[in-house]
N, C-alpha and C. Protein backbone atom coordinates (compact mmCIF):
# COMPACT_ATOMS: atom_id res chain seq x y z
N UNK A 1 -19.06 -74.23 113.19
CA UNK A 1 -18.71 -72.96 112.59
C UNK A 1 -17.32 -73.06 111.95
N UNK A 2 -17.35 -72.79 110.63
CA UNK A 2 -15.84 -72.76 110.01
C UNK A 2 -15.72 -71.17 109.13
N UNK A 3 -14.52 -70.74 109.64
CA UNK A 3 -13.64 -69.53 109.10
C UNK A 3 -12.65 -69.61 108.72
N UNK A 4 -12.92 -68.73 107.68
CA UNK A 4 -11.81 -69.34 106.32
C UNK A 4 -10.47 -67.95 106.89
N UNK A 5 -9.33 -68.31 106.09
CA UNK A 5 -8.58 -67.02 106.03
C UNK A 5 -8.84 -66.13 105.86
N UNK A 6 -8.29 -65.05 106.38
CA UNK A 6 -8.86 -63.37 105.68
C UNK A 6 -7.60 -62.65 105.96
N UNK A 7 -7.03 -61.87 104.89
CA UNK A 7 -5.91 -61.35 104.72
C UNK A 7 -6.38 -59.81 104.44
N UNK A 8 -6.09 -59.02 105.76
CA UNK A 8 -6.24 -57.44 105.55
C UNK A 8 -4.92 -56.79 104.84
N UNK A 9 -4.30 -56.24 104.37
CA UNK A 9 -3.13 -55.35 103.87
C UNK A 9 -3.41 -54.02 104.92
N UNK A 10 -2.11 -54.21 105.59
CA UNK A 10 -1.97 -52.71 106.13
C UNK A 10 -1.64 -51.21 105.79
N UNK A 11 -1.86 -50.28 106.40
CA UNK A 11 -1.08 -48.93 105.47
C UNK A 11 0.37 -49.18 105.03
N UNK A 12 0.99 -50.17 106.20
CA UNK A 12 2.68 -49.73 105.92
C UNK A 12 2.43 -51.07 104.76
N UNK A 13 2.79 -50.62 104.01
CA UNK A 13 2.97 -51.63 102.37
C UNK A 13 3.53 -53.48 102.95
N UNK A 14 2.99 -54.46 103.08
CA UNK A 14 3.50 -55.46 102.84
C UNK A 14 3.28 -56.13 103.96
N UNK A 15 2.66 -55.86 105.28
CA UNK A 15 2.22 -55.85 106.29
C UNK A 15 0.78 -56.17 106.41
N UNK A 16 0.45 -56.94 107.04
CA UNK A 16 -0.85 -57.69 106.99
C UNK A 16 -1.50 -58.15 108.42
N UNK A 17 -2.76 -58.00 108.50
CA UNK A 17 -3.56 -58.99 109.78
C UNK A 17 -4.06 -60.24 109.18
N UNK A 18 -4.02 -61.08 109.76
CA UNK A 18 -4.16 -62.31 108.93
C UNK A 18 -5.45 -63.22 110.33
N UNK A 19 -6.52 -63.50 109.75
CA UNK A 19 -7.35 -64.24 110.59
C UNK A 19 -7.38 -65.76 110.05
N UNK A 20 -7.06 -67.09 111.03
CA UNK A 20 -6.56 -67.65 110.67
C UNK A 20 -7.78 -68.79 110.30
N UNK A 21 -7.71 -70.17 109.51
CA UNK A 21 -8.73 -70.74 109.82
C UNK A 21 -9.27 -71.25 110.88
N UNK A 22 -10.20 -71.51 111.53
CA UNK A 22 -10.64 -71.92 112.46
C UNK A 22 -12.16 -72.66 111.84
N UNK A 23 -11.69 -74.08 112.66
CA UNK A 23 -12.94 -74.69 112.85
C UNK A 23 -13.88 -74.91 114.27
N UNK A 24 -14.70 -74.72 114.84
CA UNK A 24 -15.09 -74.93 115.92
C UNK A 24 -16.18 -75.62 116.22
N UNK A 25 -16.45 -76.55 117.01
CA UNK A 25 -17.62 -77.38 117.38
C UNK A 25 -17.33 -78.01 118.76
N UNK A 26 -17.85 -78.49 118.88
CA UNK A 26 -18.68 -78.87 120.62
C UNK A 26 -17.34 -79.18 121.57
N UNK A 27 -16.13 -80.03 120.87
CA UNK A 27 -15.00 -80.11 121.23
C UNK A 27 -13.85 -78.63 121.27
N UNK A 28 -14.22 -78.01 120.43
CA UNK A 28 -13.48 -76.70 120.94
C UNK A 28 -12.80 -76.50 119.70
N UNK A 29 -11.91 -75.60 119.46
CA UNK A 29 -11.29 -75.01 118.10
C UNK A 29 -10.22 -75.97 117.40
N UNK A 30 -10.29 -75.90 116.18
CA UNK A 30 -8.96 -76.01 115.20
C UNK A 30 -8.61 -75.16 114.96
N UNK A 31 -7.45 -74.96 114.43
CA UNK A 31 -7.07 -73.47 114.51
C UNK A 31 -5.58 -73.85 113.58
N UNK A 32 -5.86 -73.56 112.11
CA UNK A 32 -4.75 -73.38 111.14
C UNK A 32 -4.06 -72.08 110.86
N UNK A 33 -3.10 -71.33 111.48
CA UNK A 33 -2.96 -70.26 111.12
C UNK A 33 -1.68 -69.90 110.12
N UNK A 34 -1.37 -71.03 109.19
CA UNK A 34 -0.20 -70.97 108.01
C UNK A 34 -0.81 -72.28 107.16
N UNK A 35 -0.33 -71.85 105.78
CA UNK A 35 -0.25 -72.50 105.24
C UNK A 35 0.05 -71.79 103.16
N UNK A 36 1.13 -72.14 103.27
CA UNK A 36 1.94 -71.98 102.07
C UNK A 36 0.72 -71.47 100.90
N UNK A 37 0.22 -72.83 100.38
CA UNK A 37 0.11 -72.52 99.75
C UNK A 37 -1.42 -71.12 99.41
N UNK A 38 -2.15 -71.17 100.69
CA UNK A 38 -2.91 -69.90 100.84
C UNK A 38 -2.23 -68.76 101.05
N UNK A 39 -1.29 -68.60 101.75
CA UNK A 39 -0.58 -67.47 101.98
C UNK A 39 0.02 -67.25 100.01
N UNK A 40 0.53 -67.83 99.61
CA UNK A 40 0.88 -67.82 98.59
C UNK A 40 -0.44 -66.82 96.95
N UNK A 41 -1.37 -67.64 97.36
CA UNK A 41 -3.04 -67.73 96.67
C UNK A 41 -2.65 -65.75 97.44
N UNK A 42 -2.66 -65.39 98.19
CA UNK A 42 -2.45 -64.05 98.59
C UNK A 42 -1.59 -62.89 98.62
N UNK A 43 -0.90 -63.29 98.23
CA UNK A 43 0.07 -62.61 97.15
C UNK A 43 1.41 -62.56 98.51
N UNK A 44 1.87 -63.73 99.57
CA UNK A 44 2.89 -63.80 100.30
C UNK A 44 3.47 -64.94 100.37
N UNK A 45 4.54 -64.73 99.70
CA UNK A 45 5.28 -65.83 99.67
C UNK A 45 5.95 -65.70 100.72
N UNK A 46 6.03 -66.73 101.89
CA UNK A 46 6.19 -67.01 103.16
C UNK A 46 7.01 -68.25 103.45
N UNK A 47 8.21 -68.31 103.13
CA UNK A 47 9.24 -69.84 103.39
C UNK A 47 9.30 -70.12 104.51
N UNK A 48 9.09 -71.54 105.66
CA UNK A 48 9.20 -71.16 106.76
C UNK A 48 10.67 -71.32 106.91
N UNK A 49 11.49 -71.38 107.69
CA UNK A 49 12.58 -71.52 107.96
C UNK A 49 13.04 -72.05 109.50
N UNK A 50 12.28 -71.07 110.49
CA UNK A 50 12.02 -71.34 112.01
C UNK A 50 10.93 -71.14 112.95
N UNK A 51 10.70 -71.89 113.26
CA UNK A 51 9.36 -71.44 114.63
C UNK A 51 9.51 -71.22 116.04
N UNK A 52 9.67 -70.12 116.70
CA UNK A 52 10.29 -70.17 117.95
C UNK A 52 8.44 -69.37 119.16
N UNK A 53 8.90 -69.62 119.98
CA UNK A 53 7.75 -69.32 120.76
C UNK A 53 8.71 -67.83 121.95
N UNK A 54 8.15 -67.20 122.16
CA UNK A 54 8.36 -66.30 123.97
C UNK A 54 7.28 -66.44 125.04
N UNK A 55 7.64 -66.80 126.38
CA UNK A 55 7.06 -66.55 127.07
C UNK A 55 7.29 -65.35 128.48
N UNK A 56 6.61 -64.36 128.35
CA UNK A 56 6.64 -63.38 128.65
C UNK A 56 5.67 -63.04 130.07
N UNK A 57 6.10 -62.01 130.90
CA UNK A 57 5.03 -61.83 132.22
C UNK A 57 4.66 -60.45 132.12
N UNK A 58 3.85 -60.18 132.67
CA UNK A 58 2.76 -59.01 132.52
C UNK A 58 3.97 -57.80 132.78
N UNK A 59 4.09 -56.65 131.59
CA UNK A 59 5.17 -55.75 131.92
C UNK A 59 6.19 -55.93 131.29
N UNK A 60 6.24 -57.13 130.77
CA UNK A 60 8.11 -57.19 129.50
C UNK A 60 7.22 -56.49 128.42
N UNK A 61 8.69 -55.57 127.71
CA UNK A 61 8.49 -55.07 126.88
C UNK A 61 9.87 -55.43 125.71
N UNK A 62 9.35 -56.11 124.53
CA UNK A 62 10.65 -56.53 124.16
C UNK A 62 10.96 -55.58 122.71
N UNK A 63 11.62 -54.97 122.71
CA UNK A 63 11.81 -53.70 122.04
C UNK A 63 11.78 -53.71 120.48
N UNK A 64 12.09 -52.99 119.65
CA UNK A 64 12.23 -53.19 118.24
C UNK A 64 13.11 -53.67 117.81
N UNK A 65 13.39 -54.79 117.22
CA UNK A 65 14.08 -55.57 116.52
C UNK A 65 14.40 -56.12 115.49
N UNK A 66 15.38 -56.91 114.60
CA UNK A 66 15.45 -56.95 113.26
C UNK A 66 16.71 -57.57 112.81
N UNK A 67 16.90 -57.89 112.12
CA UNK A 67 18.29 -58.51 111.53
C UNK A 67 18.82 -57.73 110.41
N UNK A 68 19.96 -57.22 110.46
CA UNK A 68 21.29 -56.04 109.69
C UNK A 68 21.06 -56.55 108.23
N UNK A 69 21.12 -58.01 108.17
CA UNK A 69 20.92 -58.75 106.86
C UNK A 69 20.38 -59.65 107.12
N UNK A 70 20.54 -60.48 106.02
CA UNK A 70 19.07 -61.74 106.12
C UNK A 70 17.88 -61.74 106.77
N UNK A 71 17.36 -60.74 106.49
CA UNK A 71 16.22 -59.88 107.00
C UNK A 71 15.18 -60.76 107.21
N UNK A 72 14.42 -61.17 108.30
CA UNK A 72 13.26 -62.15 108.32
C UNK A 72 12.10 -61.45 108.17
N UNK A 73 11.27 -62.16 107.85
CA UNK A 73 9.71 -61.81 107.74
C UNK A 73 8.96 -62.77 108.69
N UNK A 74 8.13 -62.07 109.64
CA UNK A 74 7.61 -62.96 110.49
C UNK A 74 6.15 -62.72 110.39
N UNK A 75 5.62 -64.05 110.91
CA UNK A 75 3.93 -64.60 111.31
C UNK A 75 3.88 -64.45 112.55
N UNK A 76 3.26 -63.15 112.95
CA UNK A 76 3.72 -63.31 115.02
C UNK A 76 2.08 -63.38 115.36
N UNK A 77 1.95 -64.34 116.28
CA UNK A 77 0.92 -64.86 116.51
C UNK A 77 0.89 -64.62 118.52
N UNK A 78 -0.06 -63.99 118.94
CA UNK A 78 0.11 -64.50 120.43
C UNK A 78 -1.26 -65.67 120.73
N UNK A 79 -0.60 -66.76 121.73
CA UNK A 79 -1.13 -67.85 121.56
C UNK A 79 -1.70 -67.77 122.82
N UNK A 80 -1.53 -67.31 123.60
CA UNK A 80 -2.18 -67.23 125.47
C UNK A 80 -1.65 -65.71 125.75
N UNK A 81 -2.48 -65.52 126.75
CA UNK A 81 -2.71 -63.42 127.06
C UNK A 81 -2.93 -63.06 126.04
N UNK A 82 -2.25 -61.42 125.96
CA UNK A 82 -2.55 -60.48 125.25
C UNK A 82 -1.06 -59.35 125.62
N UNK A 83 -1.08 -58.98 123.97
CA UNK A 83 -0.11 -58.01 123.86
C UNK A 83 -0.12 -57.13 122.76
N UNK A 84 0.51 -56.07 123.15
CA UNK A 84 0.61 -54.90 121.96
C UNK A 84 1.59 -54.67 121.62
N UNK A 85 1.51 -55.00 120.33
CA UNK A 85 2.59 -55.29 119.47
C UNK A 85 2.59 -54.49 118.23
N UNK A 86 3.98 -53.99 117.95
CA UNK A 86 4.44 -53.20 117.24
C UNK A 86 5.37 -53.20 116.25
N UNK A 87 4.61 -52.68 115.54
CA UNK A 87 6.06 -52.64 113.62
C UNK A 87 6.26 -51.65 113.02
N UNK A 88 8.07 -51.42 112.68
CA UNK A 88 8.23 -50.01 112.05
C UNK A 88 8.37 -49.95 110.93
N UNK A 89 8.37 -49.63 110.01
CA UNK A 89 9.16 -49.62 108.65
C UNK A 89 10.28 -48.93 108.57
N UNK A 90 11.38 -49.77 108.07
CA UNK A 90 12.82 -49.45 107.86
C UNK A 90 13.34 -49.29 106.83
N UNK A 91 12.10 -49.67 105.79
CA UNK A 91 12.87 -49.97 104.17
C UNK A 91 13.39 -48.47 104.24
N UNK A 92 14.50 -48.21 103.65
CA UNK A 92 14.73 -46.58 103.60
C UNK A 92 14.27 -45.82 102.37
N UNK A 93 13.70 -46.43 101.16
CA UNK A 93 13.20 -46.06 100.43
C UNK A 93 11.36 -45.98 100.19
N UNK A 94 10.78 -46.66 101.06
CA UNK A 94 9.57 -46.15 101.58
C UNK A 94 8.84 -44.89 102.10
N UNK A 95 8.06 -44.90 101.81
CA UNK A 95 6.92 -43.50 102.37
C UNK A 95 6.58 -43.49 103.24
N UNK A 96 6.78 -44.74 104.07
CA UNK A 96 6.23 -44.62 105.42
C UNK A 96 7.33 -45.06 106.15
N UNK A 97 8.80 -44.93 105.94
CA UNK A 97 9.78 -45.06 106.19
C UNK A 97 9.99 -44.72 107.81
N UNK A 98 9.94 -45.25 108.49
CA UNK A 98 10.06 -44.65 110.12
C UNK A 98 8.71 -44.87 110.86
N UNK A 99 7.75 -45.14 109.99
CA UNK A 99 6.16 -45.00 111.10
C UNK A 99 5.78 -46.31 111.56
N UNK A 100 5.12 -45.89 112.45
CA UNK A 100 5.16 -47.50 113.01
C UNK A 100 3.44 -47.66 113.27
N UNK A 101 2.92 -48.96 113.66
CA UNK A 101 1.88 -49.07 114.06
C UNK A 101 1.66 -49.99 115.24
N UNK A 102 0.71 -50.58 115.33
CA UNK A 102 0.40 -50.61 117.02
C UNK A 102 -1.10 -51.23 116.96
N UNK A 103 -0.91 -52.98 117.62
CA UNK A 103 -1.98 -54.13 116.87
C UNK A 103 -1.86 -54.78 118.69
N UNK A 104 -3.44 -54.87 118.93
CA UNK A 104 -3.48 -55.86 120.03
C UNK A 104 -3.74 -57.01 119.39
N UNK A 105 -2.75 -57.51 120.17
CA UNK A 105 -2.80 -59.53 119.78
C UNK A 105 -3.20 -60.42 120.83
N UNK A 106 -3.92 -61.19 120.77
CA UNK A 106 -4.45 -62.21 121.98
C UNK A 106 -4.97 -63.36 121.71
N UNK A 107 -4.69 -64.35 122.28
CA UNK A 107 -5.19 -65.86 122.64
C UNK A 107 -6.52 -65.87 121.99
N UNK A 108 -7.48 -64.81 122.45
CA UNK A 108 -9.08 -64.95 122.85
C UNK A 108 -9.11 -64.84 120.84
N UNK A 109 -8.40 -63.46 120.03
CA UNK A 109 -8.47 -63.24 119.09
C UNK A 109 -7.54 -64.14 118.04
N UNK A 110 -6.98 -64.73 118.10
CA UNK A 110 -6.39 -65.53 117.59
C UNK A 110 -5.67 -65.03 116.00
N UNK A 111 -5.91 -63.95 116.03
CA UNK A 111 -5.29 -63.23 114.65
C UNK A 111 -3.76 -63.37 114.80
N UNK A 112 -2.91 -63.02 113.72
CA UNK A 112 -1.45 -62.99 113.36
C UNK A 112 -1.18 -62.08 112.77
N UNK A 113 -0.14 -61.47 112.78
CA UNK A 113 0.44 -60.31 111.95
C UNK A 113 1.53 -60.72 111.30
N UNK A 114 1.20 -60.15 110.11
CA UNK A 114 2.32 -60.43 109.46
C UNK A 114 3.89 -59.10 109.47
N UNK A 115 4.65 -59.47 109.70
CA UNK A 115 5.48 -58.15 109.56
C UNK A 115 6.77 -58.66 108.70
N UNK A 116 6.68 -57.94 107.02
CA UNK A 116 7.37 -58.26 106.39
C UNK A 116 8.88 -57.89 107.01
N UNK A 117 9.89 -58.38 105.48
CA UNK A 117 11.25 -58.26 105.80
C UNK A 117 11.84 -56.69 105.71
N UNK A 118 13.00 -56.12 106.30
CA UNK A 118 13.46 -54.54 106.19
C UNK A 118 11.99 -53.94 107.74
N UNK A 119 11.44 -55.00 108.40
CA UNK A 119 10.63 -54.00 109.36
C UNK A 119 10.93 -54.44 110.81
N UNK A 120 10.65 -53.49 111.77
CA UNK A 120 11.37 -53.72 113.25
C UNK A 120 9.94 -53.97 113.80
N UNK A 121 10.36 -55.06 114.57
CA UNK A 121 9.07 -55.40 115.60
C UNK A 121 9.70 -55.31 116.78
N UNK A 122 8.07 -55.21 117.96
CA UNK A 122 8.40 -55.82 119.34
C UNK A 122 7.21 -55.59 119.90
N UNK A 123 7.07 -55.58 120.89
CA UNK A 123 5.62 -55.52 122.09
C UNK A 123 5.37 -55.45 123.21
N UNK A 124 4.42 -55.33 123.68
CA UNK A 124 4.44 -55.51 125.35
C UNK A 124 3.73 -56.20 125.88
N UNK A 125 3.97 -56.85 126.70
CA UNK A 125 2.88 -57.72 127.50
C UNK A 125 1.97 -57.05 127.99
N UNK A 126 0.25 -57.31 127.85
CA UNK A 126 -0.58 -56.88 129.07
C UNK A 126 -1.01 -57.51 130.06
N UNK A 127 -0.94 -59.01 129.08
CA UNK A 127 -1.18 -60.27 130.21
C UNK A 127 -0.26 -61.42 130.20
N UNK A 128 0.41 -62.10 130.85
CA UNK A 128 1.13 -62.97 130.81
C UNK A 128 0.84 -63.90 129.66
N UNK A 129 1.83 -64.12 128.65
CA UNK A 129 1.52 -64.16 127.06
C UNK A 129 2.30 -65.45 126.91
N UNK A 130 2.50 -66.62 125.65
CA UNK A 130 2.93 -66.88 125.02
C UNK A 130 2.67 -66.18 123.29
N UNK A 131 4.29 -66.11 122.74
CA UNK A 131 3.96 -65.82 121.37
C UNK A 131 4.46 -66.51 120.11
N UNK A 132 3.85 -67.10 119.44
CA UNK A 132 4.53 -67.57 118.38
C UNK A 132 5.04 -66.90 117.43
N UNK A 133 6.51 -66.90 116.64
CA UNK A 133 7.19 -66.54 115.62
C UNK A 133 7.24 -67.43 114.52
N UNK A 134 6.88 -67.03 113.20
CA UNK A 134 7.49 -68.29 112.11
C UNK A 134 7.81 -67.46 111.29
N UNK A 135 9.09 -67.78 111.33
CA UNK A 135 10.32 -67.05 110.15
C UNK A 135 10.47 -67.58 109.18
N UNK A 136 10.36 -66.63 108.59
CA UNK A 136 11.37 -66.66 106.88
C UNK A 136 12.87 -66.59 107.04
N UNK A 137 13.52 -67.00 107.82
CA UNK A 137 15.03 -67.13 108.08
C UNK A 137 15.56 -67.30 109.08
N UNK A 138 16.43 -67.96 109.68
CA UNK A 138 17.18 -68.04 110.13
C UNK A 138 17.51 -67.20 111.51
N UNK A 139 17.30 -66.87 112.65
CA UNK A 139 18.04 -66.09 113.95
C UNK A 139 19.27 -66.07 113.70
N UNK A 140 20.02 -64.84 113.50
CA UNK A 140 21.67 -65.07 113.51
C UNK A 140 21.96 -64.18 115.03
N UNK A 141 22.31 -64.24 115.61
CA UNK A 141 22.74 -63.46 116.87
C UNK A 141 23.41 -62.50 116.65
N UNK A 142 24.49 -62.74 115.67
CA UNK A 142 25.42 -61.35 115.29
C UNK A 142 24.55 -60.65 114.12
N UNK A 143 23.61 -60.75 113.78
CA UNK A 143 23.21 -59.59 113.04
C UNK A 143 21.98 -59.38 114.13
N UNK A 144 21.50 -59.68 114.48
CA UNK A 144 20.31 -59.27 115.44
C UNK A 144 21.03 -57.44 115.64
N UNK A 145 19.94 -56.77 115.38
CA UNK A 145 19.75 -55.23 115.98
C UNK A 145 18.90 -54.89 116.41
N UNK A 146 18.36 -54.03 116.94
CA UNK A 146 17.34 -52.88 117.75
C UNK A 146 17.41 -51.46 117.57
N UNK A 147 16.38 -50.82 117.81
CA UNK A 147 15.72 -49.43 118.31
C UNK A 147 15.15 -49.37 119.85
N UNK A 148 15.70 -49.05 120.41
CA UNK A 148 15.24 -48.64 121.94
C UNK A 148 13.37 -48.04 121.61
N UNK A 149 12.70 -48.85 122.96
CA UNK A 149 11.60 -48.91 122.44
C UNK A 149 10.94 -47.53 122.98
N UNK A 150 11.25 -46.59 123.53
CA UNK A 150 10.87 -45.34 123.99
C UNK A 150 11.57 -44.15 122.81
N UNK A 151 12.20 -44.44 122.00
CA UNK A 151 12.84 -43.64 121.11
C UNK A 151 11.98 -42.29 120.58
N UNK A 152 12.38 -41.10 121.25
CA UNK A 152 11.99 -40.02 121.20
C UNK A 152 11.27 -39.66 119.33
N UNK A 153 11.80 -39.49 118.41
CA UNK A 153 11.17 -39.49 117.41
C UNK A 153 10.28 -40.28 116.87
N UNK A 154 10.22 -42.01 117.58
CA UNK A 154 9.24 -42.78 116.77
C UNK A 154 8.27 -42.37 117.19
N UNK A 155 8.33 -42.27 119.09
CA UNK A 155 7.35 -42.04 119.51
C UNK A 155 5.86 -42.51 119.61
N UNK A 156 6.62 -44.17 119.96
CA UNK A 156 5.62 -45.38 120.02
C UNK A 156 4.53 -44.79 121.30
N UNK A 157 3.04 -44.96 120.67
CA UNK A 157 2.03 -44.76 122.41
C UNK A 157 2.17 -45.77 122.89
N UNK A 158 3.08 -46.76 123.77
CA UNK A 158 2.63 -47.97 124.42
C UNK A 158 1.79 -47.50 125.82
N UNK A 159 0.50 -48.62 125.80
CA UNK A 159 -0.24 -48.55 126.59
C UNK A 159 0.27 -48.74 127.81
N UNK A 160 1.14 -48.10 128.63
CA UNK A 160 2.05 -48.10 129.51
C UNK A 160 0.48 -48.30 131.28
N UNK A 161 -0.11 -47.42 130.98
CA UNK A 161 -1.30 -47.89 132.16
C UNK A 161 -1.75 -49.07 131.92
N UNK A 162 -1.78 -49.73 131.06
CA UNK A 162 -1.89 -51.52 131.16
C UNK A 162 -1.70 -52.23 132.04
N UNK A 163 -0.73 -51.93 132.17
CA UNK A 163 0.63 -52.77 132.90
C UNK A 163 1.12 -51.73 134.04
N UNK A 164 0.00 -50.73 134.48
CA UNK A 164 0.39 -50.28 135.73
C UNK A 164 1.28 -49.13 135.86
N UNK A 165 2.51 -48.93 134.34
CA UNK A 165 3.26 -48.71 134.56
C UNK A 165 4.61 -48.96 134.86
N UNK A 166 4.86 -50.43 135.06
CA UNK A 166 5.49 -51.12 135.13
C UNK A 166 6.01 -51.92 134.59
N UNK A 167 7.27 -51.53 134.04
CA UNK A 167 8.25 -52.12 132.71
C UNK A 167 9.29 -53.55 133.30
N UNK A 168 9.60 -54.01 132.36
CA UNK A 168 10.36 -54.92 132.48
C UNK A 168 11.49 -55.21 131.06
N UNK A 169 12.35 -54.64 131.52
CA UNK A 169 13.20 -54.84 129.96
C UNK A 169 14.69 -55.54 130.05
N UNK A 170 15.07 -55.96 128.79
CA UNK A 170 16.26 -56.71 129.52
C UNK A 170 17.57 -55.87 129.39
N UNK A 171 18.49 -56.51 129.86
CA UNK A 171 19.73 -55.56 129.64
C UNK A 171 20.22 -55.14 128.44
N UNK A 172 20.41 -56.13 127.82
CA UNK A 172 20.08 -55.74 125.63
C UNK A 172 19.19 -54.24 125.66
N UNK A 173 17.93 -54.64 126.08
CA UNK A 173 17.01 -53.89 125.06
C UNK A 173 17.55 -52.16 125.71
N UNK A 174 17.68 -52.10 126.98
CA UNK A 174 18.05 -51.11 127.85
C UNK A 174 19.23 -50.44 126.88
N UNK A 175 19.59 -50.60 125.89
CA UNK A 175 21.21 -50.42 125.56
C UNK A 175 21.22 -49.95 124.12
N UNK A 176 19.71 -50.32 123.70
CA UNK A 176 20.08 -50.05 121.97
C UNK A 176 19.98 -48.72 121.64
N UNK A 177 20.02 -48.62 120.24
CA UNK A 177 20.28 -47.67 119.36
C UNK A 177 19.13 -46.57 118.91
N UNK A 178 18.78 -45.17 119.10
CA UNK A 178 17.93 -44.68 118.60
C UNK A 178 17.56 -44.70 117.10
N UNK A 179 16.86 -44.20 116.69
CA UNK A 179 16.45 -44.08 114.98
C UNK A 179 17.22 -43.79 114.29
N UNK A 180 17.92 -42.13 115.14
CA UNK A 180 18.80 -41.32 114.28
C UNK A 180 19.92 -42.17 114.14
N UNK A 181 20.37 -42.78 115.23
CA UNK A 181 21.20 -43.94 115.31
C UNK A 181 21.73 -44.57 113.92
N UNK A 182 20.30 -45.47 113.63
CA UNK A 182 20.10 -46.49 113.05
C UNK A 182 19.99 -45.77 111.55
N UNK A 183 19.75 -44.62 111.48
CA UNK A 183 19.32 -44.09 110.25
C UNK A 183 21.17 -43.47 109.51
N UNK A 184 21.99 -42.76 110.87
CA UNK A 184 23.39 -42.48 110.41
C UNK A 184 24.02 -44.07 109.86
N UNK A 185 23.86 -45.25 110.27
CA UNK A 185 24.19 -46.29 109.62
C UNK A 185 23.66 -46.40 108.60
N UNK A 186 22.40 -46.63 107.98
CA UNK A 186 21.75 -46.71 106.60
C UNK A 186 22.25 -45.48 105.51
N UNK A 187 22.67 -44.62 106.14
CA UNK A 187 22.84 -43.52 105.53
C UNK A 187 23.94 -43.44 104.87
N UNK A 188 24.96 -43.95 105.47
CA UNK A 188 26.66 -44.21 105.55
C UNK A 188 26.72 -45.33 104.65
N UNK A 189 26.05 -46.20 104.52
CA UNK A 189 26.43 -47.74 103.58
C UNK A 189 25.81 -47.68 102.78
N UNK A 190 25.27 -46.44 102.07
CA UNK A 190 24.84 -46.44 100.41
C UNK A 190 25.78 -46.17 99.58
């Protein structure tokens, strides 16, 4: 059995589910889930830059995130468990400026999301997960930012009975910035 790419476009503009190729037979899967110049053939131009992995336990929730500048665009892939994972739109000149959506990702499904550049991601574990990242840039630590992932106006549904109820967050994520927050900064540097 061979499956080719398939590139959905999401509501939030530029944002995509991406099913990756897969070949499968008696030995078990191949499994291509990048490649330039198809992503390209699809109207995403996708540079890689870095590939980093997380491994996560049932209950981390790693909040919304993003870089101030040199904005990355990521391929987030979960490669073992399952997680629900989430993207906002930040462009400030967008229509869907602030809304977010909300994608189960898993091993078993092997899909990727794409979450362009100017958008905040993060997720939660339901099952003890690895996840792959492949960036369009660079991790800088000093621009790294956040949205606290309970933030009263986004008003993410995380499937919080998943997981029991039972959060796990780190001291960072415990600390960031609400919307309005994040929005009096965008607001201020035009």
């Amino acid at each position: 059995m061979i499956q080719q790419f398939q590139f959905e476009e999401l509501d939030l503009k530029g944002a995509y589910i991406i099913k990756p190729f897969v070949a499968k037979d008696e030995r078990g899967d191949f499994i291509k889930d990048y490649s330039e110049e198809v992503f390209k053939e699809n109207g995403l131009d996708h540079e890689l830059k870095e590939v980093f992995y997380t491994s996560s336990e049932k209950g981390v929730i790693r909040a919304i995130h993003f870089q101030r500048v040199k904005e990355q665009a990521k391929l987030v892939r979960c490669l073992t468990g399952k997680i629900f994972d989430v993207i906002v739109d930040l462009r400030k000149t967008s229509p869907t400026f602030g809304k977010w959506r909300g994608f189960y990702l898993s091993g078993d499904r092997k899909e990727s999301l794409y979450v362009p550049e100017h958008f905040g991601h993060g997720y939660l574990v339901i099952e003890p997960s690895i996840v792959s990242y492949k960036c369009s840039e660079k991790f800088y630590g000093d621009l790294d930012d956040g949205i606290m992932w309970n933030d009263p106006d986004l008003r993410i549904s995380w499937p919080l009975d998943l997981v029991d109820n039972k959060i796990i967050l780190s001291e960072k994520d415990k600390n960031l910035q609400s919307l309005g927050e994040f929005i009096g900064k965008i607001t201020t540097s035009i």
